[in-house]
C-alpha atoms as a PDB file:
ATOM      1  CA  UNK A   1      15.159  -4.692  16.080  1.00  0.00           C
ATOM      2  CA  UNK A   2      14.484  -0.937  15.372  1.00  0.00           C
ATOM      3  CA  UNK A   3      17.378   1.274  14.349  1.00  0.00           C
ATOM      4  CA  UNK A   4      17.552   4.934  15.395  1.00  0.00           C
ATOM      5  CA  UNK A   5      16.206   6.958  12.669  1.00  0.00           C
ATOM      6  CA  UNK A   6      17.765  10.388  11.351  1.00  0.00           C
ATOM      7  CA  UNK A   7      14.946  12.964  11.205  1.00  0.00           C
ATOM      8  CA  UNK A   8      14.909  16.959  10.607  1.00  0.00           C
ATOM      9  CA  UNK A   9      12.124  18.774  12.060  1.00  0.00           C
ATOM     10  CA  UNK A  10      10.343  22.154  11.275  1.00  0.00           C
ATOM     11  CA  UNK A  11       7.495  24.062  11.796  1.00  0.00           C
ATOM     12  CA  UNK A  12       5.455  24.653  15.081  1.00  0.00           C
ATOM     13  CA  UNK A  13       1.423  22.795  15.443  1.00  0.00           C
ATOM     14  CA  UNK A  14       0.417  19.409  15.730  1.00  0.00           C
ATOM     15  CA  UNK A  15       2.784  16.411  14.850  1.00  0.00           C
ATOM     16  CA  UNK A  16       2.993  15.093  11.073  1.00  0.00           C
ATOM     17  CA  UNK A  17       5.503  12.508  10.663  1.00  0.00           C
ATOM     18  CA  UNK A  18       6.782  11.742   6.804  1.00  0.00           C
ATOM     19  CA  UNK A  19       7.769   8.775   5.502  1.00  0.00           C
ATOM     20  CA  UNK A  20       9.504   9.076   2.015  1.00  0.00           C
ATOM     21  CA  UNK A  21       9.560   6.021  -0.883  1.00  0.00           C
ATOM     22  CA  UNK A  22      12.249   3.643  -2.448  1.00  0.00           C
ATOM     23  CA  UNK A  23      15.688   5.795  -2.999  1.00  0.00           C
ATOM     24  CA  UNK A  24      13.996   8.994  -1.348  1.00  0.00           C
ATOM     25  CA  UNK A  25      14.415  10.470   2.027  1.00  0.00           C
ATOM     26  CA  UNK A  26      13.133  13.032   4.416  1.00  0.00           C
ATOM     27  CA  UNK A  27      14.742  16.076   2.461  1.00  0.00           C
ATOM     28  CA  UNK A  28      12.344  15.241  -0.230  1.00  0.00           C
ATOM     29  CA  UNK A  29       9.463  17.127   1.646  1.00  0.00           C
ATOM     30  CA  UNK A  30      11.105  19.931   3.246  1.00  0.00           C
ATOM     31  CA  UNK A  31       9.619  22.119   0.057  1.00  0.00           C
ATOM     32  CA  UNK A  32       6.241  20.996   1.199  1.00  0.00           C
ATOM     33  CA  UNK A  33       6.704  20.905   4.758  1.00  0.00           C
ATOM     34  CA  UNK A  34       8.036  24.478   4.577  1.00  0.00           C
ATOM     35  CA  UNK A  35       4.765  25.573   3.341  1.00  0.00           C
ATOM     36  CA  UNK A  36       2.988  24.141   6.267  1.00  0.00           C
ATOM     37  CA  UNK A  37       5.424  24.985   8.918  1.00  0.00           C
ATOM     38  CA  UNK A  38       2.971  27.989  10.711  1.00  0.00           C
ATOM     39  CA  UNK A  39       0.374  24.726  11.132  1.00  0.00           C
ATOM     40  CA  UNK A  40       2.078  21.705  11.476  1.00  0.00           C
ATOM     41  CA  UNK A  41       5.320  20.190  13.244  1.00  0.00           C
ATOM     42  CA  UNK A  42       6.716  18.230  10.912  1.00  0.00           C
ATOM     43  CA  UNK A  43       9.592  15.118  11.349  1.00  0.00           C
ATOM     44  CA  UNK A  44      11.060  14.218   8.007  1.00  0.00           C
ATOM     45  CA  UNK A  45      12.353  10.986   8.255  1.00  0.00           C
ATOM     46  CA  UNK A  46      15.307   9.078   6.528  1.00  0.00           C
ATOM     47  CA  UNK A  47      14.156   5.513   6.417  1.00  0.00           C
ATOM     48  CA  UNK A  48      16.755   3.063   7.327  1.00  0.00           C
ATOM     49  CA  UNK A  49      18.830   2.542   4.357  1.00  0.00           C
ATOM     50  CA  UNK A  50      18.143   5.739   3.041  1.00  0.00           C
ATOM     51  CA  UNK A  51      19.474   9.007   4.000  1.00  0.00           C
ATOM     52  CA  UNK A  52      21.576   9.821   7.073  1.00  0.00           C
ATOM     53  CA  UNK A  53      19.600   6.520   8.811  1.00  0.00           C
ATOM     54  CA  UNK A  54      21.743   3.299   9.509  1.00  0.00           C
ATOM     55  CA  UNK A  55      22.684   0.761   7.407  1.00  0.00           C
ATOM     56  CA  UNK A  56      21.000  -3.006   7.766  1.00  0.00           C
ATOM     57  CA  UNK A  57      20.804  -5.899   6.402  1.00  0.00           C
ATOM     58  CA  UNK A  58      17.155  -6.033   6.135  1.00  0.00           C
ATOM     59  CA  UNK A  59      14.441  -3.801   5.171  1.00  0.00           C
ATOM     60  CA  UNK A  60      10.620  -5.481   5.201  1.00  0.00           C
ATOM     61  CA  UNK A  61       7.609  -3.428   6.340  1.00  0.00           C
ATOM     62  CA  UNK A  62       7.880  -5.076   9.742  1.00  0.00           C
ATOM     63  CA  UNK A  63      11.532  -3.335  10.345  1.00  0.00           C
ATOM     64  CA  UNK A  64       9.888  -0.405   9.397  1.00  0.00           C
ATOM     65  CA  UNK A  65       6.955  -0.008  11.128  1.00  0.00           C
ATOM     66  CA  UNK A  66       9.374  -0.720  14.593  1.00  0.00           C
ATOM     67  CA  UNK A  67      11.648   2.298  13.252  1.00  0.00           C
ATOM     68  CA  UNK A  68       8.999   4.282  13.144  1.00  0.00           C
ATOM     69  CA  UNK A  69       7.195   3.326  16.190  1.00  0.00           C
ATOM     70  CA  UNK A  70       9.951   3.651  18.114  1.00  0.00           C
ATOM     71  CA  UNK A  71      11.021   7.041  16.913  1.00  0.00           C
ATOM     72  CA  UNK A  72       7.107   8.346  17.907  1.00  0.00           C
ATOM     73  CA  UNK A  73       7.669   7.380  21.441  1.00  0.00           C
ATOM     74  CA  UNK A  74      11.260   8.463  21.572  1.00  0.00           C
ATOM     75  CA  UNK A  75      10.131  11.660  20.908  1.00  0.00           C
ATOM     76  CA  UNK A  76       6.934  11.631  23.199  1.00  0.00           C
ATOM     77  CA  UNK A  77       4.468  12.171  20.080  1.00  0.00           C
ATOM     78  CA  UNK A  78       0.785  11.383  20.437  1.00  0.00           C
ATOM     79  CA  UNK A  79      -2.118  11.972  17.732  1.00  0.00           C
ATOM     80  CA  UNK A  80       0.442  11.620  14.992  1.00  0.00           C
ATOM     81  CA  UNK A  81      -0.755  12.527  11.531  1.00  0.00           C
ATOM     82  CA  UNK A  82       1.193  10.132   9.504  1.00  0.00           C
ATOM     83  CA  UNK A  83       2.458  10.481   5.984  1.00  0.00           C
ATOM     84  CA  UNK A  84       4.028   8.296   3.366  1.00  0.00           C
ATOM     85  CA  UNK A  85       4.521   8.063  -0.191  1.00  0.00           C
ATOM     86  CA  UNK A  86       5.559   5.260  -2.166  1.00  0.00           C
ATOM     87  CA  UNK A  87       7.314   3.007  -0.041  1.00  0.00           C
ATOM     88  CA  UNK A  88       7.022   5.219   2.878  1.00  0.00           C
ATOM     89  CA  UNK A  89       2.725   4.775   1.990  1.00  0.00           C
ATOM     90  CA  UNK A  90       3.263   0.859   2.725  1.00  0.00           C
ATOM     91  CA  UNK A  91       5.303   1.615   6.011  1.00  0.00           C
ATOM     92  CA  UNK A  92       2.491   3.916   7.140  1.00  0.00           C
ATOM     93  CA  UNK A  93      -0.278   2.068   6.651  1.00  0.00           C
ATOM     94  CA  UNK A  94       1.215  -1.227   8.093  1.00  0.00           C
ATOM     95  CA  UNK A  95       1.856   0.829  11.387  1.00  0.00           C
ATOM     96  CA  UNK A  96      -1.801   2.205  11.132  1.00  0.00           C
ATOM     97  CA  UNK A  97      -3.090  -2.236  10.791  1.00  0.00           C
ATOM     98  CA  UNK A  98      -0.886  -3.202  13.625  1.00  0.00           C
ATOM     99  CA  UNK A  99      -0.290  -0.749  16.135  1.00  0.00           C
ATOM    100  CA  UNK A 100      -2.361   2.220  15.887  1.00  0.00           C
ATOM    101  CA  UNK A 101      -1.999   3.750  19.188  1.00  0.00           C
ATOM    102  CA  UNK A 102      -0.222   6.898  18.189  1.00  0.00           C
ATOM    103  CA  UNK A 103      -1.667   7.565  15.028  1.00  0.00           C
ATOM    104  CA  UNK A 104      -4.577  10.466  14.614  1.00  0.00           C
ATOM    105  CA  UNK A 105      -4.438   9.628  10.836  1.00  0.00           C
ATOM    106  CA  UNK A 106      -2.287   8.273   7.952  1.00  0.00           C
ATOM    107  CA  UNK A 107      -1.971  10.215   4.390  1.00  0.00           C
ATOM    108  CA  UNK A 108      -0.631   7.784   1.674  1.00  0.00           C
ATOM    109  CA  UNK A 109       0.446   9.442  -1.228  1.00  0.00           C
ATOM    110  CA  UNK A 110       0.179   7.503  -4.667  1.00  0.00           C
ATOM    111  CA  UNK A 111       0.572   4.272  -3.245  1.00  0.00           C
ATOM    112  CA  UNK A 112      -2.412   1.076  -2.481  1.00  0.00           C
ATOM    113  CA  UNK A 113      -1.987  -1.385   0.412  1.00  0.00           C
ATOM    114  CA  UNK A 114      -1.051  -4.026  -2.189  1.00  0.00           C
ATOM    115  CA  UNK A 115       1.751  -5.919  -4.092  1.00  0.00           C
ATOM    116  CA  UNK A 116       3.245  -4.268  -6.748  1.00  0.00           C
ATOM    117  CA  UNK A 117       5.485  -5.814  -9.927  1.00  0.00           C
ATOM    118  CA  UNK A 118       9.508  -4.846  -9.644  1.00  0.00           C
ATOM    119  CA  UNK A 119      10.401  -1.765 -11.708  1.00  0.00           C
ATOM    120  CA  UNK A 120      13.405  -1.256  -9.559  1.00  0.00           C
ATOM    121  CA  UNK A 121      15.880  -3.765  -9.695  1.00  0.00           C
ATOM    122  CA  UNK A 122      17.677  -2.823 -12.965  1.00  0.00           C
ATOM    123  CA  UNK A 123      17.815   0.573 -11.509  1.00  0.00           C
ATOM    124  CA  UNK A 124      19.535  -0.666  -8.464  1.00  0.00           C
ATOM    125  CA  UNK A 125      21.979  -2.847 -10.735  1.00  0.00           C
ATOM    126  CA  UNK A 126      23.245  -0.240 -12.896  1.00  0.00           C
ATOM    127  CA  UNK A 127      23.702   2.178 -10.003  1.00  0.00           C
ATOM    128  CA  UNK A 128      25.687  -0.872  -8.277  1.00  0.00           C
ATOM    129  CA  UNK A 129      27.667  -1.351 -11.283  1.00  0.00           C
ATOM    130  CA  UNK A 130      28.690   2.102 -11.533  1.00  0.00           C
ATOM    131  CA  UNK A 131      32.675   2.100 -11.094  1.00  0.00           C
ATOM    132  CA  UNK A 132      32.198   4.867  -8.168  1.00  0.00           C
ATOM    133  CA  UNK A 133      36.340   5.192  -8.307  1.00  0.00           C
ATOM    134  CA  UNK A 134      36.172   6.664 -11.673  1.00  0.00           C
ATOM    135  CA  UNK A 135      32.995   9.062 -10.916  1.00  0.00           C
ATOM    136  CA  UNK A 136      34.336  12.558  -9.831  1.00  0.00           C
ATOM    137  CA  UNK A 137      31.394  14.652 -10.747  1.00  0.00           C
ATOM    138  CA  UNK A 138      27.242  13.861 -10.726  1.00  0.00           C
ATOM    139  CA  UNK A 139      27.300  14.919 -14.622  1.00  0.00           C
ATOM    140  CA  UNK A 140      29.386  11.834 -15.490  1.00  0.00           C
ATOM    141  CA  UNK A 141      27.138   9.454 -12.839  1.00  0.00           C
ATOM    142  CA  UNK A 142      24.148  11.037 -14.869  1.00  0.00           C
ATOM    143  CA  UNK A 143      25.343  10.430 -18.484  1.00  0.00           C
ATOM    144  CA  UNK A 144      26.443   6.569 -17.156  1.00  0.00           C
ATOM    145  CA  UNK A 145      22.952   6.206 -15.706  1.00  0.00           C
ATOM    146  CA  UNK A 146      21.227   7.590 -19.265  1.00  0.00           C
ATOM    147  CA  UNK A 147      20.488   4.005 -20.424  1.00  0.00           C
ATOM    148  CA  UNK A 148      19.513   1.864 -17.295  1.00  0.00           C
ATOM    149  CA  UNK A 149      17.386   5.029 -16.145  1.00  0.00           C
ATOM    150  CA  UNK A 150      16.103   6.969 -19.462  1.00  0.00           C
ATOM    151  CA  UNK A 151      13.745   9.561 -17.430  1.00  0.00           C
ATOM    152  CA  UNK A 152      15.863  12.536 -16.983  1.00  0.00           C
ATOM    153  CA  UNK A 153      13.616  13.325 -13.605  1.00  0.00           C
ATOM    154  CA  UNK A 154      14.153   9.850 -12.216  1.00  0.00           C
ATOM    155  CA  UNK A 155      17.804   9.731 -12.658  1.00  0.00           C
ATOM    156  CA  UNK A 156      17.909  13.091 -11.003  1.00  0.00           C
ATOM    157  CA  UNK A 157      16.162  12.124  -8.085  1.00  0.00           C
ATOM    158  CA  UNK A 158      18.274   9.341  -7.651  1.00  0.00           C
ATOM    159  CA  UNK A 159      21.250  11.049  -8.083  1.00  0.00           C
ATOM    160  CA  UNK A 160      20.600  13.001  -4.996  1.00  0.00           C
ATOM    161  CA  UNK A 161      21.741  10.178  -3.459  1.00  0.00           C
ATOM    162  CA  UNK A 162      25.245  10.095  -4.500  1.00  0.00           C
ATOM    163  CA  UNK A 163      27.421  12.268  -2.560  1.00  0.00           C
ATOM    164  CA  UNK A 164      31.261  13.263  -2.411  1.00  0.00           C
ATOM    165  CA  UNK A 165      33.090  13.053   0.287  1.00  0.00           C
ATOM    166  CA  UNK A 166      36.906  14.288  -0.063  1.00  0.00           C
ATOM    167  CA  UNK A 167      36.333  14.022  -3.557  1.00  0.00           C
ATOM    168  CA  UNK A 168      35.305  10.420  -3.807  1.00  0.00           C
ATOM    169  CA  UNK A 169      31.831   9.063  -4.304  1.00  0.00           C
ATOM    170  CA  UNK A 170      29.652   6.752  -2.652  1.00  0.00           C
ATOM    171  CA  UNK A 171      26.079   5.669  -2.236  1.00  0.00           C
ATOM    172  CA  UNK A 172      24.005   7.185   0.781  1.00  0.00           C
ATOM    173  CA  UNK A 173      21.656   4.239   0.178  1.00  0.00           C
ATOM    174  CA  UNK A 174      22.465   1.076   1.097  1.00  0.00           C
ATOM    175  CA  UNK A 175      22.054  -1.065  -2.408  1.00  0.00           C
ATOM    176  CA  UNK A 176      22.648  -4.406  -1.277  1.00  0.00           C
ATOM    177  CA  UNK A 177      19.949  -4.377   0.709  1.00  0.00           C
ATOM    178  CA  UNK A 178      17.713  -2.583  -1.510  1.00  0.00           C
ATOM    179  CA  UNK A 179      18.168  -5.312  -3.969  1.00  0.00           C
ATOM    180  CA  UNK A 180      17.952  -8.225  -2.148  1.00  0.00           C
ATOM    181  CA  UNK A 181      14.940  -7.165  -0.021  1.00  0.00           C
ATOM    182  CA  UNK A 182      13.164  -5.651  -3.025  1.00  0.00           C
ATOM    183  CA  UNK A 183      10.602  -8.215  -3.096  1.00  0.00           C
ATOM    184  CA  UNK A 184       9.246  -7.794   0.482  1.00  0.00           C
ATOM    185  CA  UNK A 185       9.552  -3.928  -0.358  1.00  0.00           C
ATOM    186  CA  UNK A 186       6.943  -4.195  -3.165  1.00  0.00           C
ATOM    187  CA  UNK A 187       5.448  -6.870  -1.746  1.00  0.00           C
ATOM    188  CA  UNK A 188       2.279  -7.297   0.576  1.00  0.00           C
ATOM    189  CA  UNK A 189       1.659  -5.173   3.913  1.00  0.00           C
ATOM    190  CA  UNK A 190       2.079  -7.674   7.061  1.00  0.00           C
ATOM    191  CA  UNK A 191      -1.091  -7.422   8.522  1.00  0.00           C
ATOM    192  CA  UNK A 192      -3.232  -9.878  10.475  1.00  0.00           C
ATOM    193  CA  UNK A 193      -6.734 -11.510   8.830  1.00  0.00           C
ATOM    194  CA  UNK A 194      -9.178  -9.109  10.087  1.00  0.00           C
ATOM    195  CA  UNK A 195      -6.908  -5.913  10.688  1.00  0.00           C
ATOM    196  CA  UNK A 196      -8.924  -2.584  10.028  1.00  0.00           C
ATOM    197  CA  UNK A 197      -7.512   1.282  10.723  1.00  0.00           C
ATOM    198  CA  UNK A 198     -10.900   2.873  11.808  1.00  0.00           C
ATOM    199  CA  UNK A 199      -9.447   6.844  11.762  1.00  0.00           C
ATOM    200  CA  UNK A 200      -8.857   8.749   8.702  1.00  0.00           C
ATOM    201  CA  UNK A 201      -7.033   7.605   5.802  1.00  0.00           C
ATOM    202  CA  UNK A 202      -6.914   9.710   2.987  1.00  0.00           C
ATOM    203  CA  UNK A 203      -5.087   8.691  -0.627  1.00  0.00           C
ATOM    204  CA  UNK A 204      -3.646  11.253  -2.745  1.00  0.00           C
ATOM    205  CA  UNK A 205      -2.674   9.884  -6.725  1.00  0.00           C
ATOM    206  CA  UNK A 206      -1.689  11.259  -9.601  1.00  0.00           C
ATOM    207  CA  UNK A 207      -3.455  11.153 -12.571  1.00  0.00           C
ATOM    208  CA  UNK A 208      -1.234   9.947 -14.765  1.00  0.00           C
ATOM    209  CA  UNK A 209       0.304   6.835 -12.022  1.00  0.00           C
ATOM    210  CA  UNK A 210      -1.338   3.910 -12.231  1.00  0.00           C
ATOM    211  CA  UNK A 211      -0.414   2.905  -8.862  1.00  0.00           C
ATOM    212  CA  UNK A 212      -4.016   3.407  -7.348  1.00  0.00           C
ATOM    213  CA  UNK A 213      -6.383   1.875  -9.807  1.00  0.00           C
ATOM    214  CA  UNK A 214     -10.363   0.915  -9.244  1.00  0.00           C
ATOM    215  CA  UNK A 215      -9.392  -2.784  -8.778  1.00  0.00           C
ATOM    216  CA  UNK A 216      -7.593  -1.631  -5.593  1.00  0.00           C
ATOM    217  CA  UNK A 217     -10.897  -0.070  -3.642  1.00  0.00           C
ATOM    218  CA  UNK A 218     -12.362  -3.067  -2.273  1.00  0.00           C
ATOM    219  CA  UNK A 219      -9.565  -3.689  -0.403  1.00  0.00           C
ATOM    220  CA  UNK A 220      -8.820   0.105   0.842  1.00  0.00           C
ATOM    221  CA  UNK A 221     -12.453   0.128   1.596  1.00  0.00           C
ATOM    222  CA  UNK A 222     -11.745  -3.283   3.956  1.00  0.00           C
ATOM    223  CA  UNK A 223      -8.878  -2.049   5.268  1.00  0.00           C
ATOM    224  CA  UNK A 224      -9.714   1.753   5.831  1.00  0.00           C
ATOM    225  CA  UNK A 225     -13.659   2.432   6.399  1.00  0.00           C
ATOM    226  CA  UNK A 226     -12.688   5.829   6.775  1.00  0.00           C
ATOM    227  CA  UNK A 227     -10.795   6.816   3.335  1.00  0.00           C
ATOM    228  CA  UNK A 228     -10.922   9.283   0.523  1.00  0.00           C
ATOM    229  CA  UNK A 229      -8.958   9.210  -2.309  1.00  0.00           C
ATOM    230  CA  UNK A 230      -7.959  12.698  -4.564  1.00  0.00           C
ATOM    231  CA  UNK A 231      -6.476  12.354  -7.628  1.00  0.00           C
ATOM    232  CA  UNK A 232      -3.748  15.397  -8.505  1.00  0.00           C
ATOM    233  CA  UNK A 233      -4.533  16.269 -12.074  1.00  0.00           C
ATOM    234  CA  UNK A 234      -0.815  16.556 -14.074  1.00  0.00           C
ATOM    235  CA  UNK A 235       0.660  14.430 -11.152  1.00  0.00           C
ATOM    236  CA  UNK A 236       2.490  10.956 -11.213  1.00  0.00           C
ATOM    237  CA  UNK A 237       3.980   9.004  -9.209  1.00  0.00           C
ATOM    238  CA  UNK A 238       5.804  12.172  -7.671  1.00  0.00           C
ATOM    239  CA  UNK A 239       2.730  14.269  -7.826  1.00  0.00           C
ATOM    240  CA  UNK A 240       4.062  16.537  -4.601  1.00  0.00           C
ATOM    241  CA  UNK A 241       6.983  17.219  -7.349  1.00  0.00           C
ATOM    242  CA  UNK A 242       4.987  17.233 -10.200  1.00  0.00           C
ATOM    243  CA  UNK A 243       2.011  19.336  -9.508  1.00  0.00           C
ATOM    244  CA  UNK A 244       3.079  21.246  -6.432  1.00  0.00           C
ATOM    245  CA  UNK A 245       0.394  23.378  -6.488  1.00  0.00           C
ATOM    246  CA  UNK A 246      -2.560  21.324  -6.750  1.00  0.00           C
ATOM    247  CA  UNK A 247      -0.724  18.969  -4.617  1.00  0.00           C
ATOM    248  CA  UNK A 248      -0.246  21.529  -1.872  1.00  0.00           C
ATOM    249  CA  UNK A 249      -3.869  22.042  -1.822  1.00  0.00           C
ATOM    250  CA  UNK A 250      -4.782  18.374  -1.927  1.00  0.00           C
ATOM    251  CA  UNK A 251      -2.211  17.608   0.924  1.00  0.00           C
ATOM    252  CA  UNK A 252      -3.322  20.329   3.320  1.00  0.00           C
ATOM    253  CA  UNK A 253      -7.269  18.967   3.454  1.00  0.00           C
ATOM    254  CA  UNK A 254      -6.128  15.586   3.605  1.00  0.00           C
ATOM    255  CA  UNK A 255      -3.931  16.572   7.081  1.00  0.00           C
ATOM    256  CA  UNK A 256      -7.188  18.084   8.312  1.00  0.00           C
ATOM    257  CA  UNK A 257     -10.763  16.473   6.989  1.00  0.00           C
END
């Protein structure tokens, strides 16, 4: 059953509708969605789990791709350019394989319709195991985190997701979930033998991910006749973060050709 997304919306133009990946959420893009704002409309979604969006006790691509279809018809959108990266990539594209109607084109940013080994779940157990009573400032969440999550970047970004409220901290993302459904998060899209998106689908990598790789074409080509994929040199998995620039430019002929 779909949940009602949270979603924050700016800019004036044509609809573009972003889904963000695994411990994101729509705030993520607002840098990049700024830039755009005098072409595009965009809807920054919280995925459910994630953000200001509900809590449930399941999260497969399925769940998601109802979310978001039913937040495109709540809000009356039609020739939706559709975005997702990471996570939010899969969500996308399994909306564009089994219910295209409202979708002009789908952008999926560093991410292949495949199944992908976990690099999350010790992530998601030391931030479970975190004795949130005792954390009073981000710094000291941070310093806990140093050895589950060495990457000063990653920890970062997931620190955005704990918050204080009346000076006691908790988890906008709902954990439990995250690591029990983990597998049918990196797992396989849920599409039907014989699905194809015929519109345009255009990949954007980084150059130093190796989440795209050569072995994954014949299957994008299957999938999406109509693809293109641009690799953002000095980008990663995060290249919108990464290599803003480049990314920028990548991102804005990808919404149009």
């Amino acid at each position: 059953m779909a949940v009602p997304l949270h979603v924050e919306s700016v800019g004036a133009g044509p609809p573009v509708v972003v889904l963000h990946g695994l411990f994101g959420s729509g705030r993520n893009w607002l840098t990049v969605a700024r830039a755009l704002a005098d072409r595009y409309r965009f809807h920054l979604v919280d995925l459910r789990n994630h953000g200001a969006s509900p809590h449930t006790a399941s999260m497969t691509y399925l769940d998601m791709l109802e979310d978001v279809r039913a937040l495109v018809e709540q809000i009356g959108l039609q020739q939706v350019r559709l975005v997702g990266h990471s996570m939010g990539g899969k969500a996308a594209m399994s909306l564009a394989l089994n219910d295209p109607r409202a979708l002009e084109r789908v952008v999926a940013v560093d991410i292949a319709p495949i199944a992908y080994s976990d690099r999350f779940i010790d992530m998601i157990t030391a931030m479970r195991a975190l004795d949130l009573n005792h954390v009073t400032r981000r710094a000291m969440a941070d310093r806990l985190l140093t050895e589950a999550i060495p990457e000063q970047a990653v920890r970062l970004f997931v620190l955005q997701n704990l918050v204080f409220v009346d000076g006691h901290a908790h988890w906008r993302l709902n954990l439990a979930t995250l690591a029990r459904e983990l597998p049918a998060i990196l797992g396989p899209l849920p599409i039907a033998a014989g699905a194809r998106f015929e519109r345009p689908v255009r990949f954007i990598r980084g150059e130093r991910s190796d989440r795209i790789t050569a072995a994954d074409q014949p299957l994008i080509a299957a999938l999406f006749p109509d693809h293109r994929i641009d690799t953002i040199i000095g980008g990663g998995h995060w290249p919108h973060a990464e290599a803003p620039a480049a990314f920028l430019a990548a991102f804005a002929r990808a919404l149009l050709d």
